[in-house]
PDB file of N, CA and C in Angstrom:
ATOM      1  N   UNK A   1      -4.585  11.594  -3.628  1.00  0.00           N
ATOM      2  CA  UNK A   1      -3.748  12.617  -4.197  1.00  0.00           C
ATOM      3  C   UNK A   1      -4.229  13.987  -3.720  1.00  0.00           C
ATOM      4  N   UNK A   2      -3.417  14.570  -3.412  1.00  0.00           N
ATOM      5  CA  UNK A   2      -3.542  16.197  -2.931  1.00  0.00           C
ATOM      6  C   UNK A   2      -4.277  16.252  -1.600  1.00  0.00           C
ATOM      7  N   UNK A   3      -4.031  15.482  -0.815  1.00  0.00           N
ATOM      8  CA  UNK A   3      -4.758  15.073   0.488  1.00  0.00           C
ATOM      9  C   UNK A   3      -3.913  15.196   1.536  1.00  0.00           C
ATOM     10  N   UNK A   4      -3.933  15.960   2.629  1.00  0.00           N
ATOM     11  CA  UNK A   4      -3.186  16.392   3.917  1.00  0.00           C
ATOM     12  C   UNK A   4      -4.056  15.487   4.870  1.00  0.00           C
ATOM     13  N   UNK A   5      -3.241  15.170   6.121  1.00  0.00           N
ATOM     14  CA  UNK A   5      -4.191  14.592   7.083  1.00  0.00           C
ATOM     15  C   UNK A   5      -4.971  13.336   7.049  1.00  0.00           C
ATOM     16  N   UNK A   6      -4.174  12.572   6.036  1.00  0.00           N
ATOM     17  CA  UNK A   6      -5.071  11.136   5.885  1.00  0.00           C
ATOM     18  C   UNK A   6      -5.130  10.531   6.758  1.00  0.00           C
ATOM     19  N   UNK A   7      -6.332   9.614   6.723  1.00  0.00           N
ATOM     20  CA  UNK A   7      -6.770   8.569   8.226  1.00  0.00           C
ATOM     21  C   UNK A   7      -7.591   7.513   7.675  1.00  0.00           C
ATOM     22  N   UNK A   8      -7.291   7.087   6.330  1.00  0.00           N
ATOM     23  CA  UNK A   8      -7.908   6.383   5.866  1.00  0.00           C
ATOM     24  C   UNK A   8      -7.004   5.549   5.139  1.00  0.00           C
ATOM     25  N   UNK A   9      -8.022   4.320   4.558  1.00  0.00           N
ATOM     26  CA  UNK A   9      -6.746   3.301   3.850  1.00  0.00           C
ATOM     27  C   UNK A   9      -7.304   3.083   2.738  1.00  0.00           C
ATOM     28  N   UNK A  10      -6.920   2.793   1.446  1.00  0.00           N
ATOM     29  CA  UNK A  10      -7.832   2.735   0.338  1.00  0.00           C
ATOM     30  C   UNK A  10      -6.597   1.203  -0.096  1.00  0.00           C
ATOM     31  N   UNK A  11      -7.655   0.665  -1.300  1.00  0.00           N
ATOM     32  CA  UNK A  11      -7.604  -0.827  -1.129  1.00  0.00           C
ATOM     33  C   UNK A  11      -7.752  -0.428  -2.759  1.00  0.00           C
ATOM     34  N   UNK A  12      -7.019  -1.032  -3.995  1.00  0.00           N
ATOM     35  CA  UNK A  12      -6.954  -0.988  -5.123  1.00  0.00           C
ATOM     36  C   UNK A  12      -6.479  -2.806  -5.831  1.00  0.00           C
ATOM     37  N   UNK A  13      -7.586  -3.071  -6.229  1.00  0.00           N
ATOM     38  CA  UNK A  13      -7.846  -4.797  -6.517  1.00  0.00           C
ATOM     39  C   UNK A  13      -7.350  -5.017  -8.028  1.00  0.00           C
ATOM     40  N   UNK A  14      -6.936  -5.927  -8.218  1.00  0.00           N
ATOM     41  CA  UNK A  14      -6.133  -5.926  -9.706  1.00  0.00           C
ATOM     42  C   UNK A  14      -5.207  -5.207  -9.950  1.00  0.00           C
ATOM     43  N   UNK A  15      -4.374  -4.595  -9.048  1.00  0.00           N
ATOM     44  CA  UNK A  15      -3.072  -3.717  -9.038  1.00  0.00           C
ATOM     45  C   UNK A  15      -1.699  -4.411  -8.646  1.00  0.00           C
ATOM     46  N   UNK A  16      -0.542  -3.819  -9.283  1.00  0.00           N
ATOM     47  CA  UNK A  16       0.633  -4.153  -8.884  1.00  0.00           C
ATOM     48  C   UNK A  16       1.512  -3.798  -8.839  1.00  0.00           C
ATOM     49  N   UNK A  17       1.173  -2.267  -8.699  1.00  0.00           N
ATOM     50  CA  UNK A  17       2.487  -1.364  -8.570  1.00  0.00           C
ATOM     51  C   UNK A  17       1.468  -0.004  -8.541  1.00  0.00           C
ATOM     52  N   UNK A  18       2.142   1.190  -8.077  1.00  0.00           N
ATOM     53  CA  UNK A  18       1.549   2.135  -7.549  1.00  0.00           C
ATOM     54  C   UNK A  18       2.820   3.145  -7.853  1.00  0.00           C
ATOM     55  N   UNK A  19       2.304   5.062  -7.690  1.00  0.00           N
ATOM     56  CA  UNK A  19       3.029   6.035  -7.689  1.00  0.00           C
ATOM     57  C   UNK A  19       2.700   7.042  -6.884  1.00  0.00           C
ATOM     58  N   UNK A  20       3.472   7.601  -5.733  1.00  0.00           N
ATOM     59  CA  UNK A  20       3.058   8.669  -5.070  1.00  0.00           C
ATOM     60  C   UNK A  20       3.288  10.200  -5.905  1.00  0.00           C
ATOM     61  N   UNK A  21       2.855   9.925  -7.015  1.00  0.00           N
ATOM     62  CA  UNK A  21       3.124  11.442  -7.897  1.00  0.00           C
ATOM     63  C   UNK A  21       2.113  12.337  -7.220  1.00  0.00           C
ATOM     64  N   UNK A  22       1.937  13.586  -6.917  1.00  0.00           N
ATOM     65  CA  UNK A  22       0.645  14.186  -6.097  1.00  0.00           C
ATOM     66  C   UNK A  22       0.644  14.587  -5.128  1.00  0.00           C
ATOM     67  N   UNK A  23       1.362  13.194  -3.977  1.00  0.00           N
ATOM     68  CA  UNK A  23       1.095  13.065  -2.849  1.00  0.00           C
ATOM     69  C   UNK A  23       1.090  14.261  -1.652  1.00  0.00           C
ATOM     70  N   UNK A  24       0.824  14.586  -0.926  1.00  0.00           N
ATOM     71  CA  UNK A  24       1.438  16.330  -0.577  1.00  0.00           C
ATOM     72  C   UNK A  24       1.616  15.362   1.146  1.00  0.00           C
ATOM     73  N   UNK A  25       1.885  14.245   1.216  1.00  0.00           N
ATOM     74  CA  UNK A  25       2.409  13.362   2.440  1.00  0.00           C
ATOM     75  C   UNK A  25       2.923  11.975   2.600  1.00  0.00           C
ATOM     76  N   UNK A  26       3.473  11.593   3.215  1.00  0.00           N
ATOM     77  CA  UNK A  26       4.192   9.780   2.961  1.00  0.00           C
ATOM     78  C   UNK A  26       2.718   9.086   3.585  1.00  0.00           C
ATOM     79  N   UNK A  27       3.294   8.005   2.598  1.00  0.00           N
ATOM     80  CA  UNK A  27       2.682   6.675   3.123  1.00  0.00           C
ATOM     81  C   UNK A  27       3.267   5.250   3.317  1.00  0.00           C
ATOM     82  N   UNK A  28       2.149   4.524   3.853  1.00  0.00           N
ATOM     83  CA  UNK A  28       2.716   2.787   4.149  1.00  0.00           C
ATOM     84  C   UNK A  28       2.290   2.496   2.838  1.00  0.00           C
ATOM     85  N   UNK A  29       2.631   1.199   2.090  1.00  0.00           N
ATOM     86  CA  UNK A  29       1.884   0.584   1.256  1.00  0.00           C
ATOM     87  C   UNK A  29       1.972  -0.806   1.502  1.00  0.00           C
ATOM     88  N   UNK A  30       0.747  -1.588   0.820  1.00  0.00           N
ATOM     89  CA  UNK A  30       0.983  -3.261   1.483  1.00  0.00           C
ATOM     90  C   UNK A  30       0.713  -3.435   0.514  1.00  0.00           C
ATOM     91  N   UNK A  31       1.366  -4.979   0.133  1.00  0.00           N
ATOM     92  CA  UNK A  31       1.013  -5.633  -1.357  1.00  0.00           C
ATOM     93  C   UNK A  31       0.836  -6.683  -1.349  1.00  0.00           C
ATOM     94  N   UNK A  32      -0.567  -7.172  -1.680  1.00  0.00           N
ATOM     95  CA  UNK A  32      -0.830  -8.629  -1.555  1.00  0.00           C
ATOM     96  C   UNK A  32      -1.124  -9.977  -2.570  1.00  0.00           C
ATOM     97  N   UNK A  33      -1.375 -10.901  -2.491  1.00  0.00           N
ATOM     98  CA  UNK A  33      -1.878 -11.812  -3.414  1.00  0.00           C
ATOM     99  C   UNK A  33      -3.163 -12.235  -3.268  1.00  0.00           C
ATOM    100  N   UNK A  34      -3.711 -12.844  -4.306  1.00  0.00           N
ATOM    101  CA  UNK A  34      -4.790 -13.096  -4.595  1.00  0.00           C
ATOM    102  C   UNK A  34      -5.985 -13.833  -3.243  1.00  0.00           C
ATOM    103  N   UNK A  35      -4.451 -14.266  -2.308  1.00  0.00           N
ATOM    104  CA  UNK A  35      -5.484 -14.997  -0.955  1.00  0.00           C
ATOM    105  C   UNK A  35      -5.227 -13.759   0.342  1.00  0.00           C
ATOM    106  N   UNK A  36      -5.195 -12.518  -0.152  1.00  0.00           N
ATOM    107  CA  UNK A  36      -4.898 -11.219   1.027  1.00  0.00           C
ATOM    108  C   UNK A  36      -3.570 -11.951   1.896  1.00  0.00           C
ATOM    109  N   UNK A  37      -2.892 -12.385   1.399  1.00  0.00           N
ATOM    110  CA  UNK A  37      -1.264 -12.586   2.192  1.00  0.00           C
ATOM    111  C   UNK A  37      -0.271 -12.043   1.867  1.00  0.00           C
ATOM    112  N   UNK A  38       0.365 -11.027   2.984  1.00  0.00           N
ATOM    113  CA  UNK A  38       1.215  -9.708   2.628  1.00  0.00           C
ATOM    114  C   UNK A  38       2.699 -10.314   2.010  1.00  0.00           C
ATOM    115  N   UNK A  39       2.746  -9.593   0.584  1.00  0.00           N
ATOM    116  CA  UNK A  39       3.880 -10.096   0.244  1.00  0.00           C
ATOM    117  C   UNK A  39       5.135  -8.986   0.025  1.00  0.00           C
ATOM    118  N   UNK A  40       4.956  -7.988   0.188  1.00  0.00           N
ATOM    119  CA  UNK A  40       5.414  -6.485   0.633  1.00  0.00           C
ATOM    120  C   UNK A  40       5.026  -5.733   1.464  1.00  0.00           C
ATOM    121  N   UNK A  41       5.884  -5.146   2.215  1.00  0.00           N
ATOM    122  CA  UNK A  41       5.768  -4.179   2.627  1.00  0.00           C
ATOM    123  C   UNK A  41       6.454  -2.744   2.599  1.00  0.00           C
ATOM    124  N   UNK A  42       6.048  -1.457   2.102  1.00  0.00           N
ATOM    125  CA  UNK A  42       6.703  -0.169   2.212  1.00  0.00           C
ATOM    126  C   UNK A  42       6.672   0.671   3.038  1.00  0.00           C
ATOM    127  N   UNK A  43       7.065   1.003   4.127  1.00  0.00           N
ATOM    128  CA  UNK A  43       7.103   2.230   5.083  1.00  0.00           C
ATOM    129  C   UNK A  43       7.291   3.333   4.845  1.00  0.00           C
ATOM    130  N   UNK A  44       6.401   3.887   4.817  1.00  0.00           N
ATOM    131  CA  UNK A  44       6.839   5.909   4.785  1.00  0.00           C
ATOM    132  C   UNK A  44       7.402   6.165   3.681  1.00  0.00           C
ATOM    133  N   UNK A  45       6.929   5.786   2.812  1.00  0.00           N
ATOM    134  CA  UNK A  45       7.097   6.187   0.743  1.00  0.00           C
ATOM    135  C   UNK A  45       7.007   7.933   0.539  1.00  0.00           C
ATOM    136  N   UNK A  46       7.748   8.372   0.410  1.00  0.00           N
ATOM    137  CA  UNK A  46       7.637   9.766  -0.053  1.00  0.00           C
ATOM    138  C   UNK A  46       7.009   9.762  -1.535  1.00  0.00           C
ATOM    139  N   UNK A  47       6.621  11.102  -1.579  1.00  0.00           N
ATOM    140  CA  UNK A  47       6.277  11.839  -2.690  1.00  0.00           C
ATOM    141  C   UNK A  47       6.834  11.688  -3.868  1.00  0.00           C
ATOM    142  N   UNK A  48       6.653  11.346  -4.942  1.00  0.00           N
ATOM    143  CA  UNK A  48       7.139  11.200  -6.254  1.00  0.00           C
ATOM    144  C   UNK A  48       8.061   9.832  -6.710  1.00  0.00           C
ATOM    145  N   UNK A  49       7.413   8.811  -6.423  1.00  0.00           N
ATOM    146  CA  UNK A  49       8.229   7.624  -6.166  1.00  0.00           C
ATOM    147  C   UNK A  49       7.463   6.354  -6.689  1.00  0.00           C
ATOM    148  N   UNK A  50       7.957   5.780  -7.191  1.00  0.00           N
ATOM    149  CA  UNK A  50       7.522   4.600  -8.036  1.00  0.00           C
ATOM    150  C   UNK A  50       7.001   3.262  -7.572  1.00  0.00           C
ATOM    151  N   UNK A  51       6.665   2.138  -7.392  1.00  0.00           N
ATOM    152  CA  UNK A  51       6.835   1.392  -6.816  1.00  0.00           C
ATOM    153  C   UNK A  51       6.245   0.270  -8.110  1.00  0.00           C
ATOM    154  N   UNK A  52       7.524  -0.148  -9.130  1.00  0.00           N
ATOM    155  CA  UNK A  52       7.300  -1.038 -10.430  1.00  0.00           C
ATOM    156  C   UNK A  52       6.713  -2.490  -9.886  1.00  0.00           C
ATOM    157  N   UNK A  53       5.983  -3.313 -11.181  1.00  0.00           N
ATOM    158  CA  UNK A  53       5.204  -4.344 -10.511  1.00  0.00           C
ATOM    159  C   UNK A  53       5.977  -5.031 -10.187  1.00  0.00           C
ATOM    160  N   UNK A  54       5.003  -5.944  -8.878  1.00  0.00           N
ATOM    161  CA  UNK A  54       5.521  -7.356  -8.242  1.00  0.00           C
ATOM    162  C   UNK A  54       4.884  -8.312  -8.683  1.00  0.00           C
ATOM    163  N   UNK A  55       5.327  -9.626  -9.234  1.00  0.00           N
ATOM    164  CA  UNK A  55       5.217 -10.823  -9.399  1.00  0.00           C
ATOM    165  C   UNK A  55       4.552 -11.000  -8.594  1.00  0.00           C
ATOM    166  N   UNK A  56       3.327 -11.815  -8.540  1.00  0.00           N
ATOM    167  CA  UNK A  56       2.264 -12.263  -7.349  1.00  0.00           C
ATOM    168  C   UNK A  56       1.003 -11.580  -6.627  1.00  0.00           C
ATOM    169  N   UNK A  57       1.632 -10.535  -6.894  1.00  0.00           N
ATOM    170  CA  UNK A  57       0.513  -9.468  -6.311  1.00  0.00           C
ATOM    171  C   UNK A  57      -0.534  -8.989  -6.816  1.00  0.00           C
ATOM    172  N   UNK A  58      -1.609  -8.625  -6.081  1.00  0.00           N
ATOM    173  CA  UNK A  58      -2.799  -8.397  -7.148  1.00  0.00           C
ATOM    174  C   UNK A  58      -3.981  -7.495  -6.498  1.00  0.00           C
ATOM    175  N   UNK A  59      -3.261  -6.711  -5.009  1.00  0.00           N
ATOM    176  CA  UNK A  59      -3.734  -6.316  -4.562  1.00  0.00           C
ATOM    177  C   UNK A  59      -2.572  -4.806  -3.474  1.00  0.00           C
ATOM    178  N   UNK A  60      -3.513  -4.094  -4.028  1.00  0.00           N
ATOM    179  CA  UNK A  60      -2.879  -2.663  -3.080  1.00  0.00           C
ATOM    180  C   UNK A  60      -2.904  -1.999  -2.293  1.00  0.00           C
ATOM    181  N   UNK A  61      -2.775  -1.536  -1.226  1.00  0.00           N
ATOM    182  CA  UNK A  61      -3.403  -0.936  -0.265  1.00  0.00           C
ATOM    183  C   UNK A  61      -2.463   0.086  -0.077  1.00  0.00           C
ATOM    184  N   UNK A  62      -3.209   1.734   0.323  1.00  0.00           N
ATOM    185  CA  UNK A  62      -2.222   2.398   0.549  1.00  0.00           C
ATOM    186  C   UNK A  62      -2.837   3.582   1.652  1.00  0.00           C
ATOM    187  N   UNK A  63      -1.968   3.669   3.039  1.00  0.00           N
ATOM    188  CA  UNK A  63      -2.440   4.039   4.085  1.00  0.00           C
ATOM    189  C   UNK A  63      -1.679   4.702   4.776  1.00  0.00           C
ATOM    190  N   UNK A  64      -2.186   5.818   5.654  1.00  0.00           N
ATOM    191  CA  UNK A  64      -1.168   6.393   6.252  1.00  0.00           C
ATOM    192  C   UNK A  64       0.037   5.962   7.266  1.00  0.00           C
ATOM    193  N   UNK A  65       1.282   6.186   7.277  1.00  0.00           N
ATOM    194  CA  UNK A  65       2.542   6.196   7.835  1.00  0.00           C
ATOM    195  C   UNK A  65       1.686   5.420   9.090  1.00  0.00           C
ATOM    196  N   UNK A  66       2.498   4.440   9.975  1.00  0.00           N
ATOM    197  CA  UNK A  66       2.019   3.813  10.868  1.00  0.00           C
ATOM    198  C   UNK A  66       0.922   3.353  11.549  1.00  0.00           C
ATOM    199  N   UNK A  67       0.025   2.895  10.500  1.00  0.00           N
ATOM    200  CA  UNK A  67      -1.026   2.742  10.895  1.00  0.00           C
ATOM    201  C   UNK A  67      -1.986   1.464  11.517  1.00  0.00           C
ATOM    202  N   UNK A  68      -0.883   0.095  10.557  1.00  0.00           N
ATOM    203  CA  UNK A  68      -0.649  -1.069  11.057  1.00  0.00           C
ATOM    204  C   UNK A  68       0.624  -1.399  11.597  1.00  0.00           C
ATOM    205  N   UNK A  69       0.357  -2.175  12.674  1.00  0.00           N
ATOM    206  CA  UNK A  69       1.694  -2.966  12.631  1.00  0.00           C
ATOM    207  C   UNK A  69       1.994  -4.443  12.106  1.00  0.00           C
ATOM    208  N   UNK A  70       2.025  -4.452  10.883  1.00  0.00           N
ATOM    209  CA  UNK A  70       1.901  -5.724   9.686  1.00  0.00           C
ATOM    210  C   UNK A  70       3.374  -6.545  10.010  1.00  0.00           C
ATOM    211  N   UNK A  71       3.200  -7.495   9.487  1.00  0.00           N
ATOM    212  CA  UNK A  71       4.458  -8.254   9.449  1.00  0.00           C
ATOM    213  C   UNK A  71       4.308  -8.875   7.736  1.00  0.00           C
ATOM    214  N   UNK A  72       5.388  -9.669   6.981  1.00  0.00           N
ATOM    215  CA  UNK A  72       5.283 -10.133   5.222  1.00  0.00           C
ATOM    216  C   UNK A  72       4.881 -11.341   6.125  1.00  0.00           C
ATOM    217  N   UNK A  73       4.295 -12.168   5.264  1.00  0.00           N
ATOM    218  CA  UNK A  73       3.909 -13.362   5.075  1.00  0.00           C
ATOM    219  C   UNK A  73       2.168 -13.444   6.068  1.00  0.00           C
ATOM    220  N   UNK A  74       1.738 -12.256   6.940  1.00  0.00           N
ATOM    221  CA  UNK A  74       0.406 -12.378   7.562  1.00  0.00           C
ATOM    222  C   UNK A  74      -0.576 -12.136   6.089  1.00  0.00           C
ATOM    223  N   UNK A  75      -1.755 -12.856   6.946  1.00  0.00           N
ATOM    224  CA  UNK A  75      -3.185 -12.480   6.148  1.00  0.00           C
ATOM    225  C   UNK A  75      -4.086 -11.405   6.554  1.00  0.00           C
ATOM    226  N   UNK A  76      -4.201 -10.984   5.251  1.00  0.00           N
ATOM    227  CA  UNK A  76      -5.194  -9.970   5.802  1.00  0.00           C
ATOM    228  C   UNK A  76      -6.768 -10.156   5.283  1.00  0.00           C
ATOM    229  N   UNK A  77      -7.687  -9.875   6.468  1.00  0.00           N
ATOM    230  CA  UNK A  77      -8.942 -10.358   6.228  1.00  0.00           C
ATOM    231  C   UNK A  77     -10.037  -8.643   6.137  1.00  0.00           C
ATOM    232  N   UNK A  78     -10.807  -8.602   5.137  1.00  0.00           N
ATOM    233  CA  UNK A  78     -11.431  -7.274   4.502  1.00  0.00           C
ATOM    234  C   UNK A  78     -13.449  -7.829   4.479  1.00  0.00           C
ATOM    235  N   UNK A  79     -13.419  -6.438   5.461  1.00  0.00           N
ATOM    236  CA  UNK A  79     -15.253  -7.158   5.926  1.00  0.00           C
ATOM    237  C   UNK A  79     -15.930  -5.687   4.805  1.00  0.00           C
TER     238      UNK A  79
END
């Protein structure tokens, strides 16, 4: 929140829905399940915008505008 110039990805565990209230830039968001397998994906989420829970998910990630090129149904692996 209140962050210009992001280049980073932050990872929020036990989550299932998220809000860009703050944001002062868009983002990607990915949403996963309990085995890191993408079960959403959001592109370029503006500022002030909701994103209510998903069934299954239990994991958040939220990163700047093009930063992966993800596809739904890949795994994602976290070292």
């Amino acid at each position: 929140m209140f962050k210009r110039n992001i280049n980073y990805a932050l990872l929020f565990e036990h989550c299932n829905s998220i809000h860009t209230f703050f944001m002062k830039e868009n983002i990607d968001v990915i949403m996963c399940n309990k085995d890191n397998e993408i079960l959403f994906y959001f592109p370029n989420i503006g500022k002030n915008k909701v994103i209510l829970p998903k069934k299954d998910v239990s994991k958040v990630i939220e990163l700047p505008c093009n930063y992966f090129n993800i596809k739904i149904k890949e795994k994602l692996f976290f070292k």
